[in-house]
Protein backbone atom coordinates (compact mmCIF):
# COMPACT_ATOMS: atom_id res chain seq x y z
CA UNK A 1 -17.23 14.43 23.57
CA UNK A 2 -17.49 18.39 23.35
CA UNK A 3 -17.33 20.05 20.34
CA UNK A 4 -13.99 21.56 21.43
CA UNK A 5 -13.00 18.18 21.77
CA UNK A 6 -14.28 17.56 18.35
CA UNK A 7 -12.62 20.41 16.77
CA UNK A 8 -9.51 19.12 18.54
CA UNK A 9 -9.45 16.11 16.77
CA UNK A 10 -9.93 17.34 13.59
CA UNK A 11 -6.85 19.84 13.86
CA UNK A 12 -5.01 16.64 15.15
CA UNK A 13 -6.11 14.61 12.11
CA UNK A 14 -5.72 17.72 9.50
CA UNK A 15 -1.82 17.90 11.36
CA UNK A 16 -1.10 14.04 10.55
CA UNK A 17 -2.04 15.04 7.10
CA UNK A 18 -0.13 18.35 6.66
CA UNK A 19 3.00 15.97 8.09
CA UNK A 20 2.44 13.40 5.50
CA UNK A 21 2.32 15.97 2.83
CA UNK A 22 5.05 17.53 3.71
CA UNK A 23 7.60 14.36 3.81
CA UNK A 24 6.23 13.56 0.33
CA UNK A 25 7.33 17.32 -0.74
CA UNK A 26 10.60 16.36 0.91
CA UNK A 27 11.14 12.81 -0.85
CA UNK A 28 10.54 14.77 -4.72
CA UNK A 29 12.61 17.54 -3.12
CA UNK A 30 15.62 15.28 -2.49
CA UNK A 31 14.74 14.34 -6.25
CA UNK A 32 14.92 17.18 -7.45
CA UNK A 33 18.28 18.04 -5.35
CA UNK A 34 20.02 14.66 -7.03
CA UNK A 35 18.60 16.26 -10.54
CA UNK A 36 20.44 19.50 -10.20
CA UNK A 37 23.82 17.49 -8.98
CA UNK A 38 23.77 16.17 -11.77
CA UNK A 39 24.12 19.45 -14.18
CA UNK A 40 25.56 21.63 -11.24
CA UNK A 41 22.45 23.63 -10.91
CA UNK A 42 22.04 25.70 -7.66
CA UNK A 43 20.32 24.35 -5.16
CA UNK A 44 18.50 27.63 -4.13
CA UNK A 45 16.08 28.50 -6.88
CA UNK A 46 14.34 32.37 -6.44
CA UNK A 47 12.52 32.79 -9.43
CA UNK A 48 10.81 29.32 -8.60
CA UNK A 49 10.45 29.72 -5.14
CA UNK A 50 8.26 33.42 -6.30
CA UNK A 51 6.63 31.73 -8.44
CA UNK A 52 5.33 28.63 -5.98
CA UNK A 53 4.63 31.76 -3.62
CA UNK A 54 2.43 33.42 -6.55
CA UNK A 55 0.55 30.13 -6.77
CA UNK A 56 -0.07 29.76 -3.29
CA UNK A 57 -1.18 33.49 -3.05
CA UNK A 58 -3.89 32.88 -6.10
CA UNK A 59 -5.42 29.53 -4.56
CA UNK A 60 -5.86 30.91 -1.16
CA UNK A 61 -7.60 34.45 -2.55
CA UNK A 62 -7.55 36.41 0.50
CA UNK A 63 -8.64 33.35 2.80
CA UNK A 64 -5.68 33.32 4.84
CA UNK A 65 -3.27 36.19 5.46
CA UNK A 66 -0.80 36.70 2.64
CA UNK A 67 2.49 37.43 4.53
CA UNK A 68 1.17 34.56 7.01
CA UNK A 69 1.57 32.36 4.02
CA UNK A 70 4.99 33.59 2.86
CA UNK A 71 6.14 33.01 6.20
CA UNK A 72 4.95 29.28 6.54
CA UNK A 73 6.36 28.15 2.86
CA UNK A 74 9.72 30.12 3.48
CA UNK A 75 10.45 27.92 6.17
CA UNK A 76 9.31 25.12 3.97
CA UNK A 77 11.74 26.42 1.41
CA UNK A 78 14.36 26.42 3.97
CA UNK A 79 13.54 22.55 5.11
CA UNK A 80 13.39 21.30 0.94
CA UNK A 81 17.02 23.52 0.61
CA UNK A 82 18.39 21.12 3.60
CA UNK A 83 16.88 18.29 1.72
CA UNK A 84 18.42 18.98 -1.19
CA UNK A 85 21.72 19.56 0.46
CA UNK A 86 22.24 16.37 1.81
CA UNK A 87 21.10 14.45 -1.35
CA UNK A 88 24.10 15.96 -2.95
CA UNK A 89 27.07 14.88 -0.04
């Protein structure tokens, strides 16, 4: 196998693992949604979303792009919102 080929399959194995991760953060996420239903909290949380965004920012220290990052976890913001809506119909 070439090293492209290689390379290939470890972006293919770092995927299955970014999937898995991210149905886990979906299963506490629906959690969390049946949590708020409970006391009538908002679904849509700002300050906490910032503050995940601040965390994210600090681990990856210049590594990646930051509005690269902000992009990729506000659509995983979006996908935990629809989560959370349909744990509370």
């Amino acid at each position: 196998m070439t090293s492209l080929g290689r390379l290939r399959e470890d972006v293919d194995r770092i995927d299955t693992e970014i999937v898995r991760l991210l149905i886990e953060r979906a299963e506490v996420t629906r959690k969390i949604g049946e949590e708020k239903g409970k006391t009538g909290a908002a679904v849509r949380d700002p300050q906490r979303e910032a503050n995940v965004i601040a965390r994210v920012k600090a681990m990856n220290a210049g590594r990646l792009r930051d509005a690269l990052l902000e992009s990729v976890y506000s659509r995983i913001f979006e996908m935990c919102i629809e989560v959370q809506k349909e744990g509370r119909s």
